[in-house]
Every structure is written in structure tokens, then in C-alpha cells.
PDB file of N, CA and C in Angstrom:
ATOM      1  N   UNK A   1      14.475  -6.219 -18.574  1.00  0.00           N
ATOM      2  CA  UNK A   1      13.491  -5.581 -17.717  1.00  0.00           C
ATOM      3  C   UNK A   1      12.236  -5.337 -18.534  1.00  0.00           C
ATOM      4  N   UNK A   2      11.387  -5.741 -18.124  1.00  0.00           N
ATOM      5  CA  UNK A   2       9.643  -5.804 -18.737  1.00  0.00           C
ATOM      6  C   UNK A   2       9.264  -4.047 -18.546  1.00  0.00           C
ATOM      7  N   UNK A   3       8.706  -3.813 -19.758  1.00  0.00           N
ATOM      8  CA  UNK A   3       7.950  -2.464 -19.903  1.00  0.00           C
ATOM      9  C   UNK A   3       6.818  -2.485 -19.124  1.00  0.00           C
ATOM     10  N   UNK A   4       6.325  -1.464 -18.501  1.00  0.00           N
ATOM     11  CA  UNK A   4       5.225  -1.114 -17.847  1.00  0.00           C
ATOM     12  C   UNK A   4       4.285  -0.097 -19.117  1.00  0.00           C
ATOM     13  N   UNK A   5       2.895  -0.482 -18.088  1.00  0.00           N
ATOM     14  CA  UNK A   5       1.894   0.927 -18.859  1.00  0.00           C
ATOM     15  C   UNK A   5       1.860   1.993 -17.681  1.00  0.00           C
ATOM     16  N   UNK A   6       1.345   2.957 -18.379  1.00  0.00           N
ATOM     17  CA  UNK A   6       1.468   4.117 -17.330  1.00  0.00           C
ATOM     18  C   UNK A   6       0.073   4.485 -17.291  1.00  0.00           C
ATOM     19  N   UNK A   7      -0.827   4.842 -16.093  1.00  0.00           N
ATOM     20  CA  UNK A   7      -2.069   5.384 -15.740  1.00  0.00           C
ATOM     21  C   UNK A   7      -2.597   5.372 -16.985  1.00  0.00           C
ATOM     22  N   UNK A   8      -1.974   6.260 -18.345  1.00  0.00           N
ATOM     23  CA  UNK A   8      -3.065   6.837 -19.458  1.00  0.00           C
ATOM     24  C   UNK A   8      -3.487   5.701 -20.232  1.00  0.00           C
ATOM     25  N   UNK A   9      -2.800   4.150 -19.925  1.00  0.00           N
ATOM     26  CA  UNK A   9      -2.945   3.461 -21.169  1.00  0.00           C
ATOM     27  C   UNK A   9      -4.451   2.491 -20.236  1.00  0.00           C
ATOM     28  N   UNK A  10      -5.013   2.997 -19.410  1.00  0.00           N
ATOM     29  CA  UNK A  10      -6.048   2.615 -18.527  1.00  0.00           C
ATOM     30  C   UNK A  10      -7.297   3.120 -18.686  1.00  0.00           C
ATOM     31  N   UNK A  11      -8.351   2.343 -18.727  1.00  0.00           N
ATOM     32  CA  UNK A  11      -9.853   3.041 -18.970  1.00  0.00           C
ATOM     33  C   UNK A  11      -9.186   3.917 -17.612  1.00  0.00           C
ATOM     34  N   UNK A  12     -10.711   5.365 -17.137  1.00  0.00           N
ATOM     35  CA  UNK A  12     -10.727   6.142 -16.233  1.00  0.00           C
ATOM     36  C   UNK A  12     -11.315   5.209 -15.391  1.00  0.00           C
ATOM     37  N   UNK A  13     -12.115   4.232 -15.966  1.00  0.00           N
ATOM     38  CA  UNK A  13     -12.958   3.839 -14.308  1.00  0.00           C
ATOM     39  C   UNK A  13     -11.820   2.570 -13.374  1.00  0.00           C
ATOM     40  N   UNK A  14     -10.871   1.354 -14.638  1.00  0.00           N
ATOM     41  CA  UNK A  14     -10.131   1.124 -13.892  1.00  0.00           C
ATOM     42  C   UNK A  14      -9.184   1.780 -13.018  1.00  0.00           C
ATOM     43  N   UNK A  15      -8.631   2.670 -13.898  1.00  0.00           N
ATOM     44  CA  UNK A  15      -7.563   3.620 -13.073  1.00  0.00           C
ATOM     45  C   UNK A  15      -8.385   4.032 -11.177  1.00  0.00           C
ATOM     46  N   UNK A  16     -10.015   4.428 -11.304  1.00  0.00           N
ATOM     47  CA  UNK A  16     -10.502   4.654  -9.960  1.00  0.00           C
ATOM     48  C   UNK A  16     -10.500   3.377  -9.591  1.00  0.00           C
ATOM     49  N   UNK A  17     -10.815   2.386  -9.921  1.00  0.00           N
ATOM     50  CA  UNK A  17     -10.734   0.800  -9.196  1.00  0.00           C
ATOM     51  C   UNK A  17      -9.737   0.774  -8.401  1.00  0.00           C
ATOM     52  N   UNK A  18      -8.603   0.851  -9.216  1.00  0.00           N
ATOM     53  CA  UNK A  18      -7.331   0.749  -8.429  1.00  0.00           C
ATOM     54  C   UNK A  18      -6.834   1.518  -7.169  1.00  0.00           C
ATOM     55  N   UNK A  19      -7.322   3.054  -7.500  1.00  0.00           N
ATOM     56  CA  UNK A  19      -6.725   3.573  -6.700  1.00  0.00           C
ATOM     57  C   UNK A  19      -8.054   3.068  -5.159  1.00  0.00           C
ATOM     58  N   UNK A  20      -9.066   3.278  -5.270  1.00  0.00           N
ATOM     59  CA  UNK A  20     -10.194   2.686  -4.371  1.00  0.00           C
ATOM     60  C   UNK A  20      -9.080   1.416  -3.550  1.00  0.00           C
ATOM     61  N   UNK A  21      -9.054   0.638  -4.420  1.00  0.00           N
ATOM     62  CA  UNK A  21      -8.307  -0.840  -3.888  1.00  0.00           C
ATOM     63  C   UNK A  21      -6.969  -0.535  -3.098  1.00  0.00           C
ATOM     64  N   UNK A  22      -6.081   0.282  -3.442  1.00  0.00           N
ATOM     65  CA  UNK A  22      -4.687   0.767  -3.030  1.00  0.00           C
ATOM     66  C   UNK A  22      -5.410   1.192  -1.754  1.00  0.00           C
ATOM     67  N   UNK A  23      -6.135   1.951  -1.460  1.00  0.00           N
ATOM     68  CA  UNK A  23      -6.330   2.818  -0.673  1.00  0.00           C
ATOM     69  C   UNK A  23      -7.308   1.828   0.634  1.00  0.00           C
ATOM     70  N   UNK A  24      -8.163   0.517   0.015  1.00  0.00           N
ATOM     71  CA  UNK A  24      -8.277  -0.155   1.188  1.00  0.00           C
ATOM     72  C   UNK A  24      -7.473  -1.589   0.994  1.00  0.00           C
ATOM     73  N   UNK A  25      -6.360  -0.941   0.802  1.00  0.00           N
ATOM     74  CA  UNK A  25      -5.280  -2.158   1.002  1.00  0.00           C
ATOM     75  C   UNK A  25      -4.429  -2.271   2.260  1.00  0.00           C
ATOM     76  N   UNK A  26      -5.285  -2.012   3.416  1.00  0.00           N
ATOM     77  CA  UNK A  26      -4.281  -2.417   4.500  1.00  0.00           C
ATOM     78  C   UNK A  26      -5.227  -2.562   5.618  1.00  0.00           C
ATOM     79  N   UNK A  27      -4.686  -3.227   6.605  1.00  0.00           N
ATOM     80  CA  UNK A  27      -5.659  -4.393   7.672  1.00  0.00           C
ATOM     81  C   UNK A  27      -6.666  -3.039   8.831  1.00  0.00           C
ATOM     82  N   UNK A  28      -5.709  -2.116   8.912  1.00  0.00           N
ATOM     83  CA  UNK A  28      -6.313  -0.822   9.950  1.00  0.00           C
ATOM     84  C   UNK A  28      -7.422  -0.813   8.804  1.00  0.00           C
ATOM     85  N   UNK A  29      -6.959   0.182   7.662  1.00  0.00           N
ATOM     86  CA  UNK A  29      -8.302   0.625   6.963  1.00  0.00           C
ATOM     87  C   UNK A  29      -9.445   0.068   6.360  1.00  0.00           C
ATOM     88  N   UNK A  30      -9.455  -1.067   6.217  1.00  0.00           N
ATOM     89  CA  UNK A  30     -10.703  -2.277   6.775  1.00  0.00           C
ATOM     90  C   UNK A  30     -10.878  -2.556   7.670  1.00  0.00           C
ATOM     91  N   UNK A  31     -10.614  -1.956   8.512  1.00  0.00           N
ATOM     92  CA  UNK A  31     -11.064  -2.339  10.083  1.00  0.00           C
ATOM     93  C   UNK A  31     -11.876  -0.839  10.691  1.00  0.00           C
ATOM     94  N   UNK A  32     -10.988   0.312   9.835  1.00  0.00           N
ATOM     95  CA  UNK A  32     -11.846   1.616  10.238  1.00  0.00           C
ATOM     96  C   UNK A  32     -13.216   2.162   9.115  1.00  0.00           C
ATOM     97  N   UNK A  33     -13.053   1.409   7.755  1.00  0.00           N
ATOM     98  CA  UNK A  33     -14.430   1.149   6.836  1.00  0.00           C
ATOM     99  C   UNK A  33     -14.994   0.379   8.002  1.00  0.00           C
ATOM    100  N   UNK A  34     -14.625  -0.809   8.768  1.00  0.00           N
ATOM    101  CA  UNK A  34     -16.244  -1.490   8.958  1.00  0.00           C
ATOM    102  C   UNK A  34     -16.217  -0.976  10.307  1.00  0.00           C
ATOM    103  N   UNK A  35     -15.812   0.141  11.199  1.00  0.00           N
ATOM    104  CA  UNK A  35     -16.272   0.501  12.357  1.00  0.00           C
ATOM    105  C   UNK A  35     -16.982   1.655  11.838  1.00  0.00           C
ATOM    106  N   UNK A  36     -16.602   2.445  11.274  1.00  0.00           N
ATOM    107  CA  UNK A  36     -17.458   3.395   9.963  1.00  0.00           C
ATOM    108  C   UNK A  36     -18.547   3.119   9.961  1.00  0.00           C
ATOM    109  N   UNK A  37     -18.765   2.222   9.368  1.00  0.00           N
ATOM    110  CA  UNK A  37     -20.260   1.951   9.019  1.00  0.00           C
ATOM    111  C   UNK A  37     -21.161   1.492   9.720  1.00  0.00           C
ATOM    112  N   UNK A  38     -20.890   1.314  11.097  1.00  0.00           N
ATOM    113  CA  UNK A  38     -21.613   1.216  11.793  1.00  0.00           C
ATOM    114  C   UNK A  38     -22.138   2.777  12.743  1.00  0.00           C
ATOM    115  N   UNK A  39     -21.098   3.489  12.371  1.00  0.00           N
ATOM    116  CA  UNK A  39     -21.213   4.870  13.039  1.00  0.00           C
ATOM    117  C   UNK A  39     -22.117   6.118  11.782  1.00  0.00           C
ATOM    118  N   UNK A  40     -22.751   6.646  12.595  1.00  0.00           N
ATOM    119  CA  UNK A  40     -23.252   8.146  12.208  1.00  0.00           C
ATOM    120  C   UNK A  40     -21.938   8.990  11.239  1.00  0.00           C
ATOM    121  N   UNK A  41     -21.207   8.970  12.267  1.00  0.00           N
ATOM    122  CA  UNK A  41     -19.740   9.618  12.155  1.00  0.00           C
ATOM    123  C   UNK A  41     -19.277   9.410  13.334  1.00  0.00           C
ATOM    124  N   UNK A  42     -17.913   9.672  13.309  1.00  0.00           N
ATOM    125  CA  UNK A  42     -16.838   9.746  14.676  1.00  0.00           C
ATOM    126  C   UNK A  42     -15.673  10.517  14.580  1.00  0.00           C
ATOM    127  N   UNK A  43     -15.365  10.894  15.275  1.00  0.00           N
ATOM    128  CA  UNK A  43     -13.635  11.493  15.600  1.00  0.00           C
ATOM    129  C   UNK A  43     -12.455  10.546  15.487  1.00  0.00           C
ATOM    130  N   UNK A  44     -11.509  11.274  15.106  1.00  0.00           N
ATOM    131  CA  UNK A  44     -10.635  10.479  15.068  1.00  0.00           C
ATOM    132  C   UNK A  44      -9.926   9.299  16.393  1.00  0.00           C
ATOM    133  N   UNK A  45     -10.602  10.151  17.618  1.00  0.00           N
ATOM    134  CA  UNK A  45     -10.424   9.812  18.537  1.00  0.00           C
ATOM    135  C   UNK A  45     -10.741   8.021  18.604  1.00  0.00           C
ATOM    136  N   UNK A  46     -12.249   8.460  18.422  1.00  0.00           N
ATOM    137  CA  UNK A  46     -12.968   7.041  18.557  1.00  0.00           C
ATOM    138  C   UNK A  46     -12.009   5.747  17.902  1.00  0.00           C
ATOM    139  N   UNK A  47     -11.871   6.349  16.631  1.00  0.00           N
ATOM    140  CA  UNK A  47     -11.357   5.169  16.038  1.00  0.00           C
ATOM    141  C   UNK A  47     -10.052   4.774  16.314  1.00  0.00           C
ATOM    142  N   UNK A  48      -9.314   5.570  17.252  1.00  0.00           N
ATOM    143  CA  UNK A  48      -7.742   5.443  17.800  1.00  0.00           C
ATOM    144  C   UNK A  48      -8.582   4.441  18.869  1.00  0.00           C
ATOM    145  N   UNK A  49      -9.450   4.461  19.836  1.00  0.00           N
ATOM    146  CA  UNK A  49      -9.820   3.637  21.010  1.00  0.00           C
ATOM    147  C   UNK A  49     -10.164   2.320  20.088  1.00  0.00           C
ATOM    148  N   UNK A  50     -10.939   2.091  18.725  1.00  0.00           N
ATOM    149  CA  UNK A  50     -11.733   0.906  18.710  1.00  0.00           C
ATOM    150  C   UNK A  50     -10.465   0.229  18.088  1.00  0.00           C
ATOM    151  N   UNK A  51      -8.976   0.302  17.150  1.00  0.00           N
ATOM    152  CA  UNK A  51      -8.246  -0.225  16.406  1.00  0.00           C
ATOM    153  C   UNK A  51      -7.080  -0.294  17.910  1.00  0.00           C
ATOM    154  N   UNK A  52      -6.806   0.423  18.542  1.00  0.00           N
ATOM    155  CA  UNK A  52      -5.779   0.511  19.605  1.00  0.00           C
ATOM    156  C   UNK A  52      -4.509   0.702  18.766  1.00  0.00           C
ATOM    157  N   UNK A  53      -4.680   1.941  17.823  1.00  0.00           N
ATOM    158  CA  UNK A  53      -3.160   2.340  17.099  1.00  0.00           C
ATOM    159  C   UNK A  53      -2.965   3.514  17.820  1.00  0.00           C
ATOM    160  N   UNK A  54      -2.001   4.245  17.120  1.00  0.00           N
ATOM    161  CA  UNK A  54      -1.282   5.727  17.588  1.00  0.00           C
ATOM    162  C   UNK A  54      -2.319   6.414  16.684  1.00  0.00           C
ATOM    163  N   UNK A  55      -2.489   7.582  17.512  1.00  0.00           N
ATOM    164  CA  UNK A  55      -3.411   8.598  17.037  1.00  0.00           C
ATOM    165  C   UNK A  55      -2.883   9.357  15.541  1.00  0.00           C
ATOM    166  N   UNK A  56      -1.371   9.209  15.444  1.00  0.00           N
ATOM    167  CA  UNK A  56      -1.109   9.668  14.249  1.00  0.00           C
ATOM    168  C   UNK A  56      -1.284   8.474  13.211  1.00  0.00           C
ATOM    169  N   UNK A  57      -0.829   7.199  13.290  1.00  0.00           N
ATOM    170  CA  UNK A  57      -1.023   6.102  12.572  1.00  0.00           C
ATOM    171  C   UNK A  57      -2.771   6.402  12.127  1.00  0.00           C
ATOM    172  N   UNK A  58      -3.456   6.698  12.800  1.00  0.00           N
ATOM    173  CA  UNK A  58      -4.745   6.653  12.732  1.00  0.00           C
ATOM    174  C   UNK A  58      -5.116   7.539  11.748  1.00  0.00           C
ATOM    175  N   UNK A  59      -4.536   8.800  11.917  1.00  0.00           N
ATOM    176  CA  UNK A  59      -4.726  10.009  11.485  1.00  0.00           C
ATOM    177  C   UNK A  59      -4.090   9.573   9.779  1.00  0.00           C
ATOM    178  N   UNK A  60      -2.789   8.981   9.848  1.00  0.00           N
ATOM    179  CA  UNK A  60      -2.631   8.910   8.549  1.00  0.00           C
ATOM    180  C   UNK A  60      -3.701   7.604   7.730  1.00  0.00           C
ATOM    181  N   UNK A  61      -4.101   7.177   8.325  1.00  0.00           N
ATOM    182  CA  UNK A  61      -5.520   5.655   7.443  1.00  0.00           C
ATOM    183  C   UNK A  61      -6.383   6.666   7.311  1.00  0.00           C
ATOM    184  N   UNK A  62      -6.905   7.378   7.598  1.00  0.00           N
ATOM    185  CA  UNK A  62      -7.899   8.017   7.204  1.00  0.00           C
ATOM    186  C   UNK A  62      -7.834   8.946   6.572  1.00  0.00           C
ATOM    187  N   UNK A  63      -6.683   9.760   6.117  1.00  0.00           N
ATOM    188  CA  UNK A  63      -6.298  10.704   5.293  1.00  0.00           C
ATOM    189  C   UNK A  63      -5.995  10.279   4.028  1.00  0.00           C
ATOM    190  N   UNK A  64      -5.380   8.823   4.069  1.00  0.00           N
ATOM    191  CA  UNK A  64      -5.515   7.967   2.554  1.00  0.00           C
ATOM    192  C   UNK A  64      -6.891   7.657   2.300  1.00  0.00           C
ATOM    193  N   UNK A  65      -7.723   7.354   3.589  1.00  0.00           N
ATOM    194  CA  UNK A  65      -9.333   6.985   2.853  1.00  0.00           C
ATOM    195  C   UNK A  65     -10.158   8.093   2.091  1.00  0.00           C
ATOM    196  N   UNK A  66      -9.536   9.339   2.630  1.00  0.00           N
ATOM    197  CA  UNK A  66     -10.256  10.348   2.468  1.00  0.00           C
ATOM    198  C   UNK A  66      -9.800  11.020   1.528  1.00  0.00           C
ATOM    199  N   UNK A  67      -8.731  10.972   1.029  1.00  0.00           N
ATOM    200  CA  UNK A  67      -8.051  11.118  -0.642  1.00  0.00           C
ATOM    201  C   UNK A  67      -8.432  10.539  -1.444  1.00  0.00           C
ATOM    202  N   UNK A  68      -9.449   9.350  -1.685  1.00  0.00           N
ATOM    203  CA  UNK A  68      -9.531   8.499  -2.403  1.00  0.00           C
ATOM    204  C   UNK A  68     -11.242   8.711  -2.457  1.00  0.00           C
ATOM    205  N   UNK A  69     -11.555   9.356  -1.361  1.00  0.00           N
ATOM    206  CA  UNK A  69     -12.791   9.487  -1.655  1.00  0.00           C
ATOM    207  C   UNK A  69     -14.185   8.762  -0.949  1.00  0.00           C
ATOM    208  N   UNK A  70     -13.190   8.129  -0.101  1.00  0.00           N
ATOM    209  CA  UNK A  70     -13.541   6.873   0.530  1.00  0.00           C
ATOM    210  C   UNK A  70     -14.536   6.949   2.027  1.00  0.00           C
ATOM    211  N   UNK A  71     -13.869   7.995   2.579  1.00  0.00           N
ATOM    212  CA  UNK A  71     -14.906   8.712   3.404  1.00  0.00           C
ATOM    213  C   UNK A  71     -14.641  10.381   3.462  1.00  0.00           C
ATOM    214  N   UNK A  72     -15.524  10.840   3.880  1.00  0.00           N
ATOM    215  CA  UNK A  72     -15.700  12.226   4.060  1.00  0.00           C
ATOM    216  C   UNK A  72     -15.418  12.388   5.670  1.00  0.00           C
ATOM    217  N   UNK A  73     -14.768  13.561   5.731  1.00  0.00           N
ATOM    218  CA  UNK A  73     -14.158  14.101   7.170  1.00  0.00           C
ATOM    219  C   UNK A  73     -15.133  15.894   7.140  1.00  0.00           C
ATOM    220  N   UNK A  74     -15.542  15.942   8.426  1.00  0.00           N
ATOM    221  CA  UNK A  74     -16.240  17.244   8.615  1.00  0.00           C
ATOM    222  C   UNK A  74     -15.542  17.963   9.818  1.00  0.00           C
ATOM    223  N   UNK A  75     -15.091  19.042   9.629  1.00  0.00           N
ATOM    224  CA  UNK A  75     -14.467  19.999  10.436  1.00  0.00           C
ATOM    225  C   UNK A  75     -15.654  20.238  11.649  1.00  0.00           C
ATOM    226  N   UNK A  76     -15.871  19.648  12.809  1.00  0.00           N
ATOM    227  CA  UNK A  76     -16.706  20.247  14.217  1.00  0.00           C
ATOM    228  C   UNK A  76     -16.044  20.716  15.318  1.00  0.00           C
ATOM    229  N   UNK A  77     -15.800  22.230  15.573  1.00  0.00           N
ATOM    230  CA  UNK A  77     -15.342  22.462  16.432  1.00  0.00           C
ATOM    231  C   UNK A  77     -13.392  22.462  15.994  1.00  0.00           C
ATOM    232  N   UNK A  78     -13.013  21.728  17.381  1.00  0.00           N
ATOM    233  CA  UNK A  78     -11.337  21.218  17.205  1.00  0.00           C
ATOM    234  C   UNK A  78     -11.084  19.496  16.592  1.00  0.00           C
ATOM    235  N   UNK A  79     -12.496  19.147  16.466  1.00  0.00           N
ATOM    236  CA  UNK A  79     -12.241  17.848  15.770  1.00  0.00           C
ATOM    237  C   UNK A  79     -12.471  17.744  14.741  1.00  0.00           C
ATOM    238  N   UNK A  80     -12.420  16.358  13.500  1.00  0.00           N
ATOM    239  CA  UNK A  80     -12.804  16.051  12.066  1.00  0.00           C
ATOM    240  C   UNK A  80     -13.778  14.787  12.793  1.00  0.00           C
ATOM    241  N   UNK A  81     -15.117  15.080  11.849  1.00  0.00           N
ATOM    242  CA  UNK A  81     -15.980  14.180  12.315  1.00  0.00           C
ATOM    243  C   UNK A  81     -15.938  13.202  10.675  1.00  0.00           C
ATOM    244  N   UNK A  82     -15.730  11.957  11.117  1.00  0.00           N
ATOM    245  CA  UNK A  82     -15.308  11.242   9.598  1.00  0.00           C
ATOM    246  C   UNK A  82     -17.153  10.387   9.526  1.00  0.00           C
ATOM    247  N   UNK A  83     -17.338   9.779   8.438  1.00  0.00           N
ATOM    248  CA  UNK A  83     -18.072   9.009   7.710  1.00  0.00           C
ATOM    249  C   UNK A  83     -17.988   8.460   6.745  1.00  0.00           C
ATOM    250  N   UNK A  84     -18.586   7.742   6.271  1.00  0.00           N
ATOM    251  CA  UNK A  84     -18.333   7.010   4.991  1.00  0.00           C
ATOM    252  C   UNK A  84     -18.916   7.798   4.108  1.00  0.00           C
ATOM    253  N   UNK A  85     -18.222   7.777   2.538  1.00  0.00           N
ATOM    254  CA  UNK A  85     -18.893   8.669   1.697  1.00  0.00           C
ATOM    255  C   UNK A  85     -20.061   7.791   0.968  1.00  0.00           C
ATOM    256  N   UNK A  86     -21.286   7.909   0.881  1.00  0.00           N
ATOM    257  CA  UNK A  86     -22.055   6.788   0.472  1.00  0.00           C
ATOM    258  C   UNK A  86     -22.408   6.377  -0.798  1.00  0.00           C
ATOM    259  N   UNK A  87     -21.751   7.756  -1.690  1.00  0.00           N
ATOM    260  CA  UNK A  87     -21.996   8.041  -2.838  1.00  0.00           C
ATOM    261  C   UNK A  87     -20.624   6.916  -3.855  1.00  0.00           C
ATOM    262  N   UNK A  88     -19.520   7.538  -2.862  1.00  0.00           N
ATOM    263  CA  UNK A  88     -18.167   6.238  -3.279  1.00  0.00           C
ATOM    264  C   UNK A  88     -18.456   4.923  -2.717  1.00  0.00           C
ATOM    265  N   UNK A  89     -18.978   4.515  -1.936  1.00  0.00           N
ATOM    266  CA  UNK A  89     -18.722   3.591  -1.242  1.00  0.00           C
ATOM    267  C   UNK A  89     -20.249   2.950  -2.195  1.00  0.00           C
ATOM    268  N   UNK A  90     -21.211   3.468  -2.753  1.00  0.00           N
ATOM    269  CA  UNK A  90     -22.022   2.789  -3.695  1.00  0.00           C
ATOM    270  C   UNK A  90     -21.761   2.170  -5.026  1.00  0.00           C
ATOM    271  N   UNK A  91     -20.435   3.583  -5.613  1.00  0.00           N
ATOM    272  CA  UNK A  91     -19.724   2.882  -6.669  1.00  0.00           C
ATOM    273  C   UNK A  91     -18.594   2.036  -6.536  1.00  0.00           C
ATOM    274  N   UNK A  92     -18.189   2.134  -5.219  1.00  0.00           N
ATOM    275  CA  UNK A  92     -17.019   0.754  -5.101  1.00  0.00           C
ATOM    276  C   UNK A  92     -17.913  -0.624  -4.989  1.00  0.00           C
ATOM    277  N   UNK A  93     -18.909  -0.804  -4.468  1.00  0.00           N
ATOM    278  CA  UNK A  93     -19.592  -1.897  -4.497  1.00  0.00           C
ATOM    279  C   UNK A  93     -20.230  -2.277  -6.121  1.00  0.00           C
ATOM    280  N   UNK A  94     -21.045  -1.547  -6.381  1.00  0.00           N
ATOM    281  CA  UNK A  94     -21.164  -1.665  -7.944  1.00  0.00           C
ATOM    282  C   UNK A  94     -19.669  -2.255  -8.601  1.00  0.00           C
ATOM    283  N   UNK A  95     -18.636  -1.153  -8.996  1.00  0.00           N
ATOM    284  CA  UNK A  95     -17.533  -1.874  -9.502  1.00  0.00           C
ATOM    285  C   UNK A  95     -17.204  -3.014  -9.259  1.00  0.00           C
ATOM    286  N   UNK A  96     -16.584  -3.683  -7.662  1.00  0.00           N
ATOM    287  CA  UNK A  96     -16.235  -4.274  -7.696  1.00  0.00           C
ATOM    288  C   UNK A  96     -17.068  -5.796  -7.658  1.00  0.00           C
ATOM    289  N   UNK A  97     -18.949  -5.803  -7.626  1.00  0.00           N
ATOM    290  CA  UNK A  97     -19.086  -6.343  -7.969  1.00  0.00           C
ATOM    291  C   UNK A  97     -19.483  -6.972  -9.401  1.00  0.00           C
ATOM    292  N   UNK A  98     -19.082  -5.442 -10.446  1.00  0.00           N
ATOM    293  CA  UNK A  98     -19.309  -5.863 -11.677  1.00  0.00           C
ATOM    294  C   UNK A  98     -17.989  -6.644 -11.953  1.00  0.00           C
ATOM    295  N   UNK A  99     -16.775  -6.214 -11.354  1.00  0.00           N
ATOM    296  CA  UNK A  99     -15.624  -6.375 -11.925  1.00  0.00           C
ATOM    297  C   UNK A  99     -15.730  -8.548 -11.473  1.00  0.00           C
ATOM    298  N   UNK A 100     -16.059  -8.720 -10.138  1.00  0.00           N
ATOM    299  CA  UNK A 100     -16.024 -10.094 -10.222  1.00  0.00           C
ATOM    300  C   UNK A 100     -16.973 -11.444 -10.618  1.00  0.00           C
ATOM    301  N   UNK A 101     -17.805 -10.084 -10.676  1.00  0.00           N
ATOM    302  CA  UNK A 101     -19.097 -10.852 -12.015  1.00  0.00           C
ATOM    303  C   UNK A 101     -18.639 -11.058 -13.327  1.00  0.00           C
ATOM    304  N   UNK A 102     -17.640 -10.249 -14.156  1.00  0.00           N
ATOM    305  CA  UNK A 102     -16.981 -10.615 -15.376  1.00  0.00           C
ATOM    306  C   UNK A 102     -16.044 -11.343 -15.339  1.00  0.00           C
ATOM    307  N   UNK A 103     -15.754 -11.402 -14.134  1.00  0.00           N
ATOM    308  CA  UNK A 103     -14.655 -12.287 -13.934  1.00  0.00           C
ATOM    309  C   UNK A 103     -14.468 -13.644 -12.949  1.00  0.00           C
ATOM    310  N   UNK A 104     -16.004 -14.187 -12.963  1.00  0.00           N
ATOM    311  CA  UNK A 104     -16.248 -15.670 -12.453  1.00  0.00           C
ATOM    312  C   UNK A 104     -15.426 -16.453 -13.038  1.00  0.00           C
ATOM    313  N   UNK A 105     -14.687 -17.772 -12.137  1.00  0.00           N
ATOM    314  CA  UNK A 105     -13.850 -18.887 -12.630  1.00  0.00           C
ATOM    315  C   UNK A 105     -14.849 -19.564 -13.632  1.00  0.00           C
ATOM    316  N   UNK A 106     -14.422 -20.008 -14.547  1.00  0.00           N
ATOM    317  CA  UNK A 106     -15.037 -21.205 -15.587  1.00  0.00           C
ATOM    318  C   UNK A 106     -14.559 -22.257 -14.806  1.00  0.00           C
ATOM    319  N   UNK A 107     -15.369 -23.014 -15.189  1.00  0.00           N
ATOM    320  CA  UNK A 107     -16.000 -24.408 -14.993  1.00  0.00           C
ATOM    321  C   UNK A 107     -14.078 -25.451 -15.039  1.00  0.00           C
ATOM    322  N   UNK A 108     -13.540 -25.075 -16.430  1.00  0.00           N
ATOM    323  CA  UNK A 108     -12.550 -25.124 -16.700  1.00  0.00           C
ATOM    324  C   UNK A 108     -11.132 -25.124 -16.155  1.00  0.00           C
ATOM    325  N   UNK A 109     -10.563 -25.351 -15.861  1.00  0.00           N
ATOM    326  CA  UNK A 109      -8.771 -24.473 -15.373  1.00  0.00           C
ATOM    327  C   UNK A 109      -7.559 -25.119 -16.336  1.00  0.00           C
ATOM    328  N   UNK A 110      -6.792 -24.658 -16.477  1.00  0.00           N
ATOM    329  CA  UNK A 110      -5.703 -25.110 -17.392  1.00  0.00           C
ATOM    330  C   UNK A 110      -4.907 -26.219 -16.482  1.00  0.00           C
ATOM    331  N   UNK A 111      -5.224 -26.483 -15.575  1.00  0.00           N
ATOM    332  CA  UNK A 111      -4.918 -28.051 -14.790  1.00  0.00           C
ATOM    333  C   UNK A 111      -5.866 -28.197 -13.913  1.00  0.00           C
ATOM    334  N   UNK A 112      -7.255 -28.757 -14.222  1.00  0.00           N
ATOM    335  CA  UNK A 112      -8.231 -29.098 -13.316  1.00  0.00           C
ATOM    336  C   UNK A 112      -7.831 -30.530 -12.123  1.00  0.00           C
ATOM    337  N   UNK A 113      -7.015 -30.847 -12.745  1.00  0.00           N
ATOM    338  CA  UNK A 113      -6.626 -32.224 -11.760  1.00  0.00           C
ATOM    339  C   UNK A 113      -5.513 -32.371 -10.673  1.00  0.00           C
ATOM    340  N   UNK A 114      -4.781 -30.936 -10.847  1.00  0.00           N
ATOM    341  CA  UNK A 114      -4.139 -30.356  -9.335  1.00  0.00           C
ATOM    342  C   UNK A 114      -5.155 -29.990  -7.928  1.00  0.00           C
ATOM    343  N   UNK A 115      -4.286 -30.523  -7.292  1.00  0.00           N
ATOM    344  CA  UNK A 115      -5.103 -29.955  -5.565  1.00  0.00           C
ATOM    345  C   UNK A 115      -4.840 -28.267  -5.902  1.00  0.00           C
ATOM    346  N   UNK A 116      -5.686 -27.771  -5.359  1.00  0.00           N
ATOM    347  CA  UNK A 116      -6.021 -26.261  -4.940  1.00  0.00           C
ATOM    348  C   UNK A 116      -5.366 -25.849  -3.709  1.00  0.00           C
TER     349      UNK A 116
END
């Protein structure tokens, strides 16, 4: 059985990469980032009508987005009015496009003459 590293043996900013990535790792919560961003803010409601899930399914995608930092939720009234946080959502773009800027394919591959 292969040894693992654990969180500490990780720069701090990968360790946030990851968790950012974990957290939009599933098909609802890219689907409620890009109805997000087209909104001011919304209720949870809204976004139960635009994905057509269960209001709790719903409730739990956005409680992982919002642990992570990913959007901000505002208490109005009896509802949570959600948004994108713009401040995370500036450094997930930065990261992840520094991360695939260092990490462009070379020209190269260790079998260039296989089909893809």
C-alpha cells in the first residue's frame, strides 16, 4: 500500500486550489456558479427552479460553495440571498489560470506518434 502526504506536506495556496476544485467538482455546482453569475443574488428558491433539483439537494451545493468560500449567502428576511464571492472567485481565476499556464503541454510527449 503506497504512502500518502497529508494537507501539511502542501504549499497553503495549493492546499486552497484543491479545496476550491473539490468544492466545484460536481455538475449542479457548475451549473449554480454559472446561473450565479448572471444574478445580482438569488434565493435558494430560484436556483431549485433553474437546476430542477430538491430544494434540500440544492441547499446542500451551496453550503459546500459557501464553505469554500465560493459564494457568499446573506440572511433577508426568512430567506439566504446567495452571490458569488468576487473576491474568491478573482483568486480562483488567477490560480487556476496561473496553475495551467505552468503547466502548458510541450511540444514533446513521451509517445508523440500514438492517436490521442
Amino acid at each position: 500500500m503506497g504512502s500518502t502526504k497529508n494537507s501539511g506536506d502542501y504549499s497553503p495556496e495549493v492546499v486552497q486550489w484543491a479545496s476550491w476544485a473539490k468544492a466545484l467538482a460536481h455538475p449542479a455546482r457548475i451549473e449554480i456558479i454559472r446561473f450565479l453569475s448572471r444574478q445580482e443574488s438569488c434565493v435558494c428558491s430560484a436556483v431549485v427552479d433553474q437546476l430542477d433539483l430538491a430544494q434540500s439537494t440544492v441547499s446542500q451545493h451551496l453550503k459546500a460553495l459557501k464553505q469554500a468560500g465560493i459564494i457568499r449567502g446573506t440572511i433577508s428576511g426568512t430567506q439566504v440571498c446567495y452571490c458569488l464571492d468576487p473576491e474568491t472567485w478573482a483568486q480562483i481565476r488567477l490560480g487556476w489560470n496561473t496553475l495551467f499556464d505552468q503547466c502548458a503541454p510541450q511540444l514533446l510527449c513521451c509517445a508523440p506518434d500514438e492517436p490521442k
